[in-house]
Protein backbone atom coordinates (compact mmCIF):
# COMPACT_ATOMS: atom_id res chain seq x y z
CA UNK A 1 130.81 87.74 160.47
CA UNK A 2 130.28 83.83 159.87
CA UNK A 3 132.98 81.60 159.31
CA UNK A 4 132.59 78.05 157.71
CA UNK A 5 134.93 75.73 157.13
CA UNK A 6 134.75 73.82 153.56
CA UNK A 7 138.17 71.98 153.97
CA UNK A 8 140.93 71.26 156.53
CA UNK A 9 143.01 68.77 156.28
CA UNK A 10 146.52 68.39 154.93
CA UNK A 11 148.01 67.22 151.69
CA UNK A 12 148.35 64.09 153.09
CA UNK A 13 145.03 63.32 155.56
CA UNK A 14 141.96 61.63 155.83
CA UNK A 15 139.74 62.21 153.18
CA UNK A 16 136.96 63.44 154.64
CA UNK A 17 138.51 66.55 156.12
CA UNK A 18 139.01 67.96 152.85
CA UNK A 19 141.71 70.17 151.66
CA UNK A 20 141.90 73.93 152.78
CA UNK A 21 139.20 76.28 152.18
CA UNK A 22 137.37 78.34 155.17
CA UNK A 23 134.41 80.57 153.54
CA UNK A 24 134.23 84.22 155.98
CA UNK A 25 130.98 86.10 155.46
CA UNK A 26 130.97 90.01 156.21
CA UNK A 27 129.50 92.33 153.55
CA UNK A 28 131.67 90.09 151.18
CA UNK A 29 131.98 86.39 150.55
CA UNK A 30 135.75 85.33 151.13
CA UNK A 31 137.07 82.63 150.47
CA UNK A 32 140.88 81.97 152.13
CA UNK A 33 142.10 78.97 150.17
CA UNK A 34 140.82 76.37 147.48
CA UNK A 35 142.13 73.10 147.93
CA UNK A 36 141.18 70.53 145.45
CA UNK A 37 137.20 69.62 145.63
CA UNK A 38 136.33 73.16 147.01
CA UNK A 39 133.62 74.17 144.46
CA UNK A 40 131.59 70.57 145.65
CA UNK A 41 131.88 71.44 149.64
CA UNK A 42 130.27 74.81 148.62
CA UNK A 43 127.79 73.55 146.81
CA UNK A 44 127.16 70.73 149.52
CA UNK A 45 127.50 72.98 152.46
CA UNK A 46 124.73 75.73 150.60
CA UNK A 47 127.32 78.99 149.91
CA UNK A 48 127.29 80.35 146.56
CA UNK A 49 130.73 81.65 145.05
CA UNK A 50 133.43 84.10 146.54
CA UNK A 51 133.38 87.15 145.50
CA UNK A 52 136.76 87.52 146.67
CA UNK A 53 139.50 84.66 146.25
CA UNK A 54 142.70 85.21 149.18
CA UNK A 55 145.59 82.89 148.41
CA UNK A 56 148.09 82.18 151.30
CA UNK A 57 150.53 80.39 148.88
CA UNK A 58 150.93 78.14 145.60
CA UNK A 59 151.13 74.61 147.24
CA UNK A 60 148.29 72.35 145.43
CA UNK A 61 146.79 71.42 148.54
CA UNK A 62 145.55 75.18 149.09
CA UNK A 63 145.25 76.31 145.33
CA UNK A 64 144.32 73.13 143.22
CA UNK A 65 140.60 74.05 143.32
CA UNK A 66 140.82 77.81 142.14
CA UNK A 67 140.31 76.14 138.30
CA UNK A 68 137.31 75.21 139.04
CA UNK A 69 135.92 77.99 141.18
CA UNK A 70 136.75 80.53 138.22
CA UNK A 71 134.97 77.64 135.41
CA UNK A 72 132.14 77.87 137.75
CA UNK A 73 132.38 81.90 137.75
CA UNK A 74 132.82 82.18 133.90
CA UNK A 75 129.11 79.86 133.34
CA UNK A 76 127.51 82.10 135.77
CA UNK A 77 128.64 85.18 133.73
CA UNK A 78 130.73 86.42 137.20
CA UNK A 79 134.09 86.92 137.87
CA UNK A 80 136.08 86.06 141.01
CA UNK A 81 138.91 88.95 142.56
CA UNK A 82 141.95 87.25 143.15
CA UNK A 83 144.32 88.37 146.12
CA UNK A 84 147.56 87.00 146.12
CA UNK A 85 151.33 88.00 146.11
CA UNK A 86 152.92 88.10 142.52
CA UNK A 87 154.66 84.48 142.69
CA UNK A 88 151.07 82.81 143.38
CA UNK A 89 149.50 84.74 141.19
CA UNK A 90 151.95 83.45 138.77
CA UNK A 91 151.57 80.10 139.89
CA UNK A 92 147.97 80.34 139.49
CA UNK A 93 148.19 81.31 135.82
CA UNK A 94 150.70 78.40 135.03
CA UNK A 95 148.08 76.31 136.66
CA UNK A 96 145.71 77.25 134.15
CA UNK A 97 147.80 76.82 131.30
CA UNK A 98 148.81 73.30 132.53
CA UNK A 99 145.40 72.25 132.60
CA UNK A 100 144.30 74.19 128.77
CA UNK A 101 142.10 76.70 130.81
CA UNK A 102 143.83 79.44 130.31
CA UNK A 103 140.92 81.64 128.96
CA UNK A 104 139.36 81.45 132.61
CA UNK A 105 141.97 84.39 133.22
CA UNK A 106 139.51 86.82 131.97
CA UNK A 107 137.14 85.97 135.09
CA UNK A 108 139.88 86.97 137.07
CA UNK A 109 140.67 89.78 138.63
CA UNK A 110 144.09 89.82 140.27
CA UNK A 111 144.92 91.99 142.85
CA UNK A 112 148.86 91.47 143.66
CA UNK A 113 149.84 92.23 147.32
CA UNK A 114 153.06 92.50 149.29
CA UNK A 115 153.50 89.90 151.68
CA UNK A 116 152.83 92.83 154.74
CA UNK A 117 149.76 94.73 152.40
CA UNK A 118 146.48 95.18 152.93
CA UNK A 119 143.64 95.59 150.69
CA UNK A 120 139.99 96.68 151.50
CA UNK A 121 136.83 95.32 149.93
CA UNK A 122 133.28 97.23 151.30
CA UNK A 123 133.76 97.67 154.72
CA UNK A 124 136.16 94.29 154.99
CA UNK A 125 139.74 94.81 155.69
CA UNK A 126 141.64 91.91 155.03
CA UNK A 127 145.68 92.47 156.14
CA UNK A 128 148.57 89.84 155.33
CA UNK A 129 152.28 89.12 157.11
CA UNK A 130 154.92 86.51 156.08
CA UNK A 131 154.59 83.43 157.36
CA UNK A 132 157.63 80.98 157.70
CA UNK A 133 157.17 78.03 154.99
CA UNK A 134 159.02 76.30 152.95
CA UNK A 135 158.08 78.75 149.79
CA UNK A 136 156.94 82.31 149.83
CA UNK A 137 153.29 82.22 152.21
CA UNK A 138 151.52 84.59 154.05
CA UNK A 139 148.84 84.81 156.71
CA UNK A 140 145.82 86.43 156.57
CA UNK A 141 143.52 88.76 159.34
CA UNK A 142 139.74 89.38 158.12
CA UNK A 143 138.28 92.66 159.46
CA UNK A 144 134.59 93.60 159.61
CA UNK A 145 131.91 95.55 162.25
CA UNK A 146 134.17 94.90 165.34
CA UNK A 147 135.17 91.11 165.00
CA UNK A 148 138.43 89.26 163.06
CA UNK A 149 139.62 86.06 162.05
CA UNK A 150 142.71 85.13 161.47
CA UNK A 151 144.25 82.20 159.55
CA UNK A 152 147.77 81.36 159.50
CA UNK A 153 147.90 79.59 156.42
CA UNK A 154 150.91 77.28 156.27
CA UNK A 155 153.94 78.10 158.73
CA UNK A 156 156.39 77.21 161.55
CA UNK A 157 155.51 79.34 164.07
CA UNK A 158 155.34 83.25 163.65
CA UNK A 159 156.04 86.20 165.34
CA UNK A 160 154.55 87.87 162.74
CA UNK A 161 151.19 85.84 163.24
CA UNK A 162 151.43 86.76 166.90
CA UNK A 163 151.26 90.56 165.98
CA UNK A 164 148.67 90.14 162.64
CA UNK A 165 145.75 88.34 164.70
CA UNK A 166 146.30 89.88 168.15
CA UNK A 167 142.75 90.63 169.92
CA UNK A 168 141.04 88.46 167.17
CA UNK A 169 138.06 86.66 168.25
CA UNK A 170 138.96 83.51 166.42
CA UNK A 171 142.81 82.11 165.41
CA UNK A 172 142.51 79.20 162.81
CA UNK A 173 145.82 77.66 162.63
CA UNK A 174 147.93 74.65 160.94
CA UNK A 175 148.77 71.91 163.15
CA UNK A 176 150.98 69.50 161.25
CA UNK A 177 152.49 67.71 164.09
CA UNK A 178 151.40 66.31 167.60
CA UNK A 179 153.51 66.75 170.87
CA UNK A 180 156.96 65.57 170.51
CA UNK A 181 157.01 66.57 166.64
CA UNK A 182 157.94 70.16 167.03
CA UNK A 183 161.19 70.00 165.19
CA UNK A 184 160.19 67.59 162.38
CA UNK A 185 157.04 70.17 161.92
CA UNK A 186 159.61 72.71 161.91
CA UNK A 187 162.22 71.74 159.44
CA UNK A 188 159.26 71.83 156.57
CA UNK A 189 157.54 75.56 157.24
CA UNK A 190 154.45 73.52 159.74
CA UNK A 191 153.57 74.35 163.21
CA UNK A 192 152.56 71.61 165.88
CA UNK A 193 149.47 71.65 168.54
CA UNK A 194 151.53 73.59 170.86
CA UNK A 195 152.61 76.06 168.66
CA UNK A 196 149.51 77.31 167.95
CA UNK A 197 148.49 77.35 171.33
CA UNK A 198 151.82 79.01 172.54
CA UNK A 199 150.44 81.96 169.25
CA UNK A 200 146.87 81.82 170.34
CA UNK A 201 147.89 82.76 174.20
CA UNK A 202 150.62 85.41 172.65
CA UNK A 203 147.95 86.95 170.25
CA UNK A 204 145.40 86.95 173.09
CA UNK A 205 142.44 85.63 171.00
CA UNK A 206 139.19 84.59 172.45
CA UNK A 207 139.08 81.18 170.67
CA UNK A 208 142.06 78.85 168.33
CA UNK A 209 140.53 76.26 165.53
CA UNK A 210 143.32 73.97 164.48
CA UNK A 211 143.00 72.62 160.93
CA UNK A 212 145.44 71.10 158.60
CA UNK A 213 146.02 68.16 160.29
CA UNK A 214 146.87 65.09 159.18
CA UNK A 215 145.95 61.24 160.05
CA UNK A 216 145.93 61.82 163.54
CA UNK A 217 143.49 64.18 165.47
CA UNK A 218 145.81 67.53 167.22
CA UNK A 219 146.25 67.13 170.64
CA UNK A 220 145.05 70.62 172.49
CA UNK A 221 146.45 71.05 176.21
CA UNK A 222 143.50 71.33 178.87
CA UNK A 223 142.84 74.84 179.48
CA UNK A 224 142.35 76.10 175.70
CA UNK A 225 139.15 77.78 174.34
CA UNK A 226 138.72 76.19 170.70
CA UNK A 227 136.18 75.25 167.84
CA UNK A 228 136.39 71.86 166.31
CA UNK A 229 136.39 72.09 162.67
CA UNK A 230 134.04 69.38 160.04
CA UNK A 231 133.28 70.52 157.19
CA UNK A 232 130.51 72.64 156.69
CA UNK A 233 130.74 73.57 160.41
CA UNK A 234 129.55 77.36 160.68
CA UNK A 235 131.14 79.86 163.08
CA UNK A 236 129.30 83.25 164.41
CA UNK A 237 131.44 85.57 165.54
């Protein structure tokens, strides 16, 4: 399994850290997000398309970019499986009516899930739990020959996340908020630096990646096993 990270910043972050989109190689390519500018970072960082599309909820900062990724499908002559719970999937087709697209449909393949489902694609499990946001979200655990990722997509923080990614070798989570911004982070569905520390330790993960941060770098306690995300950086696990 390789993870790379296209995007991960927040709506409202530096430019160059991109919006959300980390690319997970197994026997599938999986995309878990597409912020806006996602087709360029994986064309500049080498990947060719998903085959497989996961969407953790409809906010533009994590969906914008599907358009493109299915244009870029339909001139290849491919088509792209979406996974998604009804209301994005929803969202996702207004999106492409709001933009006079919406023919790119038919390189679509939806695949609704519950918020707790699971779908499997080869020998790739990918499960899902609610997160807490401030609209219907999910997180996501990637399964395949023995290792896992999990992403938490965008939430305050989650029991649920604690129980999805437990033994995972890698936790990337959303850290919207520095020490001392816990309740701010909080009162909109986002997580601060401790937070996903406090899940990491809870889970019992081998590593935590924070992403989704916004102008100023996340602040990790001494002590912590993590990967620093940049775009295009590559993870073996």
């Amino acid at each position: 399994m390789r993870v790379v990270v296209l995007g991960l910043g927040g709506w409202i972050s530096s430019p160059w850290l991109g919006y959300p989109a980390i690319y997970v190689e197994t026997d599938r390519r999986i995309l878990l997000d597409a912020g806006e500018g996602t087709y360029a970072r994986l064309a500049q960082c080498g990947l060719a398309l998903p085959d497989v599309l996961v969407l953790t909820h409809a906010h533009g900062d994590h969906i914008l970019g599907a358009p493109t990724l299915l244009l870029m499908a339909r001139r290849g002559g491919g088509r792209v499986k979406v996974v998604a719970t009804a209301s994005v999937l929803s969202s996702l087709r207004r999106i492409l009516e709001a933009v006079d697209m919406p023919h790119l449909q038919q390189n679509m393949d939806p695949v609704e899930v519950p918020p707790d489902g699971e779908v499997e694609e080869g020998g790739t499990r990918i499960a899902f739990a609610p997160a807490r946001h401030s609209v219907e979200a999910v997180h996501v655990r990637v399964e395949h020959g023995g290792r896992c990722v999990a992403y938490s997509g965008d939430t305050a923080p989650s029991d649920s996340l604690v129980e999805l990614a437990r033994g995972c070798d890698l936790l990337i989570h959303e850290v919207s908020g520095n020490p001392g911004q816990e309740e701010a982070a909080h009162a909109v569905g986002h997580s601060a630096t401790g937070d996903a520390v406090d899940i990491a330790r809870r889970a019992g993960v081998r590593a935590l990646m924070p992403v989704h941060y916004y102008l100023n770098a996340p602040l990790i306690p001494p002590g912590v096993d993590i990967y620093v995300p940049y775009p295009c950086a590559s993870v073996e696990l």
